[in-house]
N, C-alpha and C. Protein backbone atom coordinates (compact mmCIF):
# COMPACT_ATOMS: atom_id res chain seq x y z
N UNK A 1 0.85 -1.17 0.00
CA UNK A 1 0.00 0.00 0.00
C UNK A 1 0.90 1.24 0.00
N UNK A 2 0.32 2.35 -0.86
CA UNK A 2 1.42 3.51 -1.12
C UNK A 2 0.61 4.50 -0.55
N UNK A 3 0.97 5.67 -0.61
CA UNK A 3 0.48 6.92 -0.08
C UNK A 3 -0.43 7.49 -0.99
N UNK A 4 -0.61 6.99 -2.26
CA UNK A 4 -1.67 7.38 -3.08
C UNK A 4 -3.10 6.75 -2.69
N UNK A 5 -3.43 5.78 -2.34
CA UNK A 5 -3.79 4.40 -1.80
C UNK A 5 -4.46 4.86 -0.69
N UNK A 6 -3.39 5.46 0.18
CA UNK A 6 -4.30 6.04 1.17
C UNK A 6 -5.27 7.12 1.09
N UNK A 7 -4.46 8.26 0.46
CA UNK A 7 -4.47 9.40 0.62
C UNK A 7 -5.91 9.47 -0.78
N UNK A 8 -6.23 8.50 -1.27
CA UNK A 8 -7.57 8.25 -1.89
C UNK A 8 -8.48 8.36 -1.14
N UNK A 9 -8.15 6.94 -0.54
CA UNK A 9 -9.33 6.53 0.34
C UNK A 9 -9.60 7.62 1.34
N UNK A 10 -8.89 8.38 1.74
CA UNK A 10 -9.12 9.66 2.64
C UNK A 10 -9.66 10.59 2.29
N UNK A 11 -9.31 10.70 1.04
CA UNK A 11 -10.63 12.32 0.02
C UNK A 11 -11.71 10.85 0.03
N UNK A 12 -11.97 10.15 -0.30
CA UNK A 12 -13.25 9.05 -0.55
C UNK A 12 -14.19 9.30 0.49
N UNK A 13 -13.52 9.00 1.78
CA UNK A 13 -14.30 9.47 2.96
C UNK A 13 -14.70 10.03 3.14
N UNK A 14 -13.79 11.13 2.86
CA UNK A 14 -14.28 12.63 2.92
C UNK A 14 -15.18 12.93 2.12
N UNK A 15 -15.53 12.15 1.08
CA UNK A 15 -16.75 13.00 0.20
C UNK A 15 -17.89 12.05 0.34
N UNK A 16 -17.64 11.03 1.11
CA UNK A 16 -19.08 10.57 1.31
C UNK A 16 -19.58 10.97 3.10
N UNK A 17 -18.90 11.51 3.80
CA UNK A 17 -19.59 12.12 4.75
C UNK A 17 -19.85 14.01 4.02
N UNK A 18 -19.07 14.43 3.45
CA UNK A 18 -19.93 15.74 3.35
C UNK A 18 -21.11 15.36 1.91
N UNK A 19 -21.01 14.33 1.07
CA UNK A 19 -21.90 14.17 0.21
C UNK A 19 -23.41 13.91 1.57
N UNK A 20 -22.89 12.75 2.52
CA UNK A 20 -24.04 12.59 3.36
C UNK A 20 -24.75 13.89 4.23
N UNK A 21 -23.62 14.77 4.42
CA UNK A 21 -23.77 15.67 5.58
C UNK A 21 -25.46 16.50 4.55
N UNK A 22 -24.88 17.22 3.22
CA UNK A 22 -25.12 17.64 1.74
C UNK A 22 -26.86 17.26 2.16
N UNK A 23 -27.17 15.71 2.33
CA UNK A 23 -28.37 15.19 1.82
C UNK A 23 -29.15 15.61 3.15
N UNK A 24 -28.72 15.04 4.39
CA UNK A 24 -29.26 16.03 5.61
C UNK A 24 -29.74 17.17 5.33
N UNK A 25 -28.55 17.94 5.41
CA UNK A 25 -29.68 19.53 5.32
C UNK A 25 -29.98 20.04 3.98
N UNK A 26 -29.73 19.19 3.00
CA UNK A 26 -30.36 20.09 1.40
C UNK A 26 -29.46 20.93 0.92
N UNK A 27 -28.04 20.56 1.46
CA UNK A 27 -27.40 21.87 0.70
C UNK A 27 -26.61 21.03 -1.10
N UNK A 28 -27.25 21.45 -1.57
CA UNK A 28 -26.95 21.26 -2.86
C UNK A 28 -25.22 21.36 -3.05
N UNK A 29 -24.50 22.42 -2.43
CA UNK A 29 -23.28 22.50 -2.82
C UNK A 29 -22.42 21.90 -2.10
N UNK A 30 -22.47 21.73 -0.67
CA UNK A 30 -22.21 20.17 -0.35
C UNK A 30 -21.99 18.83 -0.62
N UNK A 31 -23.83 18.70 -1.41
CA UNK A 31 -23.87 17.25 -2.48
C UNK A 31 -22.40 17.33 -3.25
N UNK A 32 -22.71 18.49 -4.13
CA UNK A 32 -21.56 18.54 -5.15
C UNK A 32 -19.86 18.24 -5.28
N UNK A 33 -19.84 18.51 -3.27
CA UNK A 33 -18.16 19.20 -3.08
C UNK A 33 -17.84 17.69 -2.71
N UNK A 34 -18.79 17.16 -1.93
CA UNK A 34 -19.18 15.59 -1.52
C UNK A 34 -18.63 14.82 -2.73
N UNK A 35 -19.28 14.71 -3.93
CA UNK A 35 -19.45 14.18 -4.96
C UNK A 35 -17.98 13.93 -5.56
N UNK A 36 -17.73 15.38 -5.60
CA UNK A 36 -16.22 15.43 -6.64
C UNK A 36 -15.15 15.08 -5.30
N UNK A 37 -15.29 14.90 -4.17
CA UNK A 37 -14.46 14.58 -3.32
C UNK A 37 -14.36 12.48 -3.67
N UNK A 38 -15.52 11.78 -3.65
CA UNK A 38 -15.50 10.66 -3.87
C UNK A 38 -15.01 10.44 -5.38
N UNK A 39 -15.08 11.20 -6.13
CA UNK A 39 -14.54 10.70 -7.44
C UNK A 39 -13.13 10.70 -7.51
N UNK A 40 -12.98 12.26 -6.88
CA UNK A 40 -10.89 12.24 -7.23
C UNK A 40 -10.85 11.85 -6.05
N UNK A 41 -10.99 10.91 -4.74
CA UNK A 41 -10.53 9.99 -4.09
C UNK A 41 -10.24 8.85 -4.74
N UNK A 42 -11.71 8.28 -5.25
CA UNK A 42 -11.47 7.20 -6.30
C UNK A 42 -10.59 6.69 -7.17
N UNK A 43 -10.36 8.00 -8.22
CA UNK A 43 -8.87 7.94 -9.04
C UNK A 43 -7.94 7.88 -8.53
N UNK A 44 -7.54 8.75 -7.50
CA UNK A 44 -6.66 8.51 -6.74
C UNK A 44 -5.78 7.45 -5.95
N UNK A 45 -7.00 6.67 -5.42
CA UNK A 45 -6.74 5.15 -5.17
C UNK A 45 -6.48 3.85 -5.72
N UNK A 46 -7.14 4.33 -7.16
CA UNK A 46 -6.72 3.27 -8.27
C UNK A 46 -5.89 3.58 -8.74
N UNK A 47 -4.86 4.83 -8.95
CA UNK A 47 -3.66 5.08 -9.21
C UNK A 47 -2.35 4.49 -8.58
N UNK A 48 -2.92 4.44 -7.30
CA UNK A 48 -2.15 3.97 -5.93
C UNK A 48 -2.13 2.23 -6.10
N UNK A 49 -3.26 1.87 -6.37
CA UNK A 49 -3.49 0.21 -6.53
C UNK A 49 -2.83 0.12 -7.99
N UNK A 50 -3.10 0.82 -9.17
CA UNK A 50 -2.43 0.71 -10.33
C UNK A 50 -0.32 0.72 -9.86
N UNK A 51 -0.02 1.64 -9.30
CA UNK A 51 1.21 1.60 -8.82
C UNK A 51 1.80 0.12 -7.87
N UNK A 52 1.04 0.12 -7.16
CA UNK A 52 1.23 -1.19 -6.18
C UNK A 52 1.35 -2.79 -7.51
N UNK A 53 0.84 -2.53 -8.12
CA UNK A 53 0.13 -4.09 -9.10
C UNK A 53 1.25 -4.21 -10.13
N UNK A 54 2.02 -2.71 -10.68
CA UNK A 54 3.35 -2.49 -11.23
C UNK A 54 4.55 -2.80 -10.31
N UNK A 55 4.79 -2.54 -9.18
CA UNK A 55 5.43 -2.90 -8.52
C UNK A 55 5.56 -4.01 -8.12
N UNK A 56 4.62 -5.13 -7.92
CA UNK A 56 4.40 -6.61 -7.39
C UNK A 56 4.94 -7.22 -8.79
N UNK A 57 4.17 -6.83 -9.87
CA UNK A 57 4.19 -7.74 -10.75
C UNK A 57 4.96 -6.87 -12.44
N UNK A 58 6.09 -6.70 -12.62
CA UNK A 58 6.67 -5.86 -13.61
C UNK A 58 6.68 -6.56 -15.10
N UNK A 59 6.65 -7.42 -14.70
CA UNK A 59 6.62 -8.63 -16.39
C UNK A 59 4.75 -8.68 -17.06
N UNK A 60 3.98 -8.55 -16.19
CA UNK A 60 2.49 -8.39 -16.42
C UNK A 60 2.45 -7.00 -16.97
N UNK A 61 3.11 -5.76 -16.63
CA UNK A 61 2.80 -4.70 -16.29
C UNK A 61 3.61 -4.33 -18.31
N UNK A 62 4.50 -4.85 -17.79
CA UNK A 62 5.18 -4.41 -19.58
C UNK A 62 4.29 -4.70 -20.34
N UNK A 63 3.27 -6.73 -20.30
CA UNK A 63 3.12 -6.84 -21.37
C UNK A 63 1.69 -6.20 -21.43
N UNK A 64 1.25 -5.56 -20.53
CA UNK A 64 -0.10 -4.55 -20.58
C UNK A 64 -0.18 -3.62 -21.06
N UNK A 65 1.18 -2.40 -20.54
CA UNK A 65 1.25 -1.64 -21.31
C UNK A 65 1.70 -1.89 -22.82
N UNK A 66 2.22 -2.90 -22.89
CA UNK A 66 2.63 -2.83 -24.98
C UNK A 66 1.52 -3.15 -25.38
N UNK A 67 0.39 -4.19 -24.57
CA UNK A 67 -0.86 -4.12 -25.38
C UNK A 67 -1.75 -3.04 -25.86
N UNK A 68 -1.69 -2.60 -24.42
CA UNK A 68 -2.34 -0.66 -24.33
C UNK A 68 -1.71 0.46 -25.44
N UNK A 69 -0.56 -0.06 -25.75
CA UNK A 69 0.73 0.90 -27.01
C UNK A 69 0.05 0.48 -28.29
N UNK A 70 -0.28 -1.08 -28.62
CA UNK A 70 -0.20 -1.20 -29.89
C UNK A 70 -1.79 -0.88 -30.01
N UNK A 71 -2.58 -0.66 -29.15
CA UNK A 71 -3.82 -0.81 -29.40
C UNK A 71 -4.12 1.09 -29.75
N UNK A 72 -3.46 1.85 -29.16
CA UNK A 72 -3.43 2.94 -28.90
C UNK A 72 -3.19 3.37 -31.02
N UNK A 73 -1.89 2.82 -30.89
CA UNK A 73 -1.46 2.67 -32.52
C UNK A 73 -2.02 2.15 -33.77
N UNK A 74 -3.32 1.19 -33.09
CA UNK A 74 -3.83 0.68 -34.39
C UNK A 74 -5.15 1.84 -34.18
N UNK A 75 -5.41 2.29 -33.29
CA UNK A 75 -6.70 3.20 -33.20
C UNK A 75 -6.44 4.59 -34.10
N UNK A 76 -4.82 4.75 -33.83
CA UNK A 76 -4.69 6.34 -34.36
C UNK A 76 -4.19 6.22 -35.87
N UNK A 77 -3.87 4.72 -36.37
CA UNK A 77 -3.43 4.37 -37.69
C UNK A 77 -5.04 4.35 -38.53
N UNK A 78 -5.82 3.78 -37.57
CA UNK A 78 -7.40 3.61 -38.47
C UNK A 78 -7.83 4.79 -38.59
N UNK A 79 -7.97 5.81 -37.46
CA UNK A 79 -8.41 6.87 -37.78
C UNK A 79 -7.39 7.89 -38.86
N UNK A 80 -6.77 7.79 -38.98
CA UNK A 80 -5.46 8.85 -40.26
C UNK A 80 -6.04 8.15 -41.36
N UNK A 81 -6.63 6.64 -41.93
CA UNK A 81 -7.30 6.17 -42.71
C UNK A 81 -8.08 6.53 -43.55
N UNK A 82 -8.69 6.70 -42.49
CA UNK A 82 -10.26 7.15 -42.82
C UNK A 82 -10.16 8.47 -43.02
N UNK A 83 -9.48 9.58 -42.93
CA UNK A 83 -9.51 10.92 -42.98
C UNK A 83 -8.71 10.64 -44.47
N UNK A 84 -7.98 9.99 -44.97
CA UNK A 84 -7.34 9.94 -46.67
C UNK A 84 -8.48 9.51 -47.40
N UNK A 85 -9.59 8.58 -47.09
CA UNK A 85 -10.28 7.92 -48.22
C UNK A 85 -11.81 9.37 -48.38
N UNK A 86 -11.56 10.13 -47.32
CA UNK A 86 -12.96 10.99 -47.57
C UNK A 86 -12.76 12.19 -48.58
C-alpha cells in the first residue's frame, strides 16, 4: 500500500460524509463538493493500486502496457485512414 492508496481513500471518505452531511440539510453544494471529493478519491486510489500491481508484478505490467501501445497505434493508424479515403 502507497500513499496514493491512502491518501484516496481519505478524500473518498471525505466526500461521502460531506456528500451525506449535503443530503441532511439540502445543501446542494455540499452534495456537489461531496461528490467530486468521492470521485478524485477514487482515481486517486486506483492510481495507488495501479502503482502497487506495477510494482508486485513488472513482467504483467510491460506486457499490458505494450498491449495498451499497440492498441493505442492501431486506433490512431485507423483513424489517419479514414480521414485519406474521404
Amino acid at each position: 500500500m502507497n500513499i496514493d492508496t491512502l491518501a484516496g481513500e481519505g478524500t473518498r471518505t471525505k466526500g461521502d460524509f460531506k456528500r451525506g452531511l449535503g443530503d441532511v440539510t439540502g445543501d446542494t453544494r455540499l452534495q456537489q463538493d461531496g461528490a467530486a471529493d468521492q470521485l478524485s478519491g477514487g482515481l486517486r486510489k486506483g492510481v495507488g493500486q495501479v502503482r502497487d500491481f506495477v510494482r508486485k508484478n513488472p513482467a504483467a505490467s510491460y506486457t499490458a502496457a505494450g498491449i495498451f501501445g499497440l492498441a493505442i497505434l492501431n486506433s490512431l493508424r485507423g483513424k489517419s485512414t479514414r480521414r485519406a479515403t474521404r
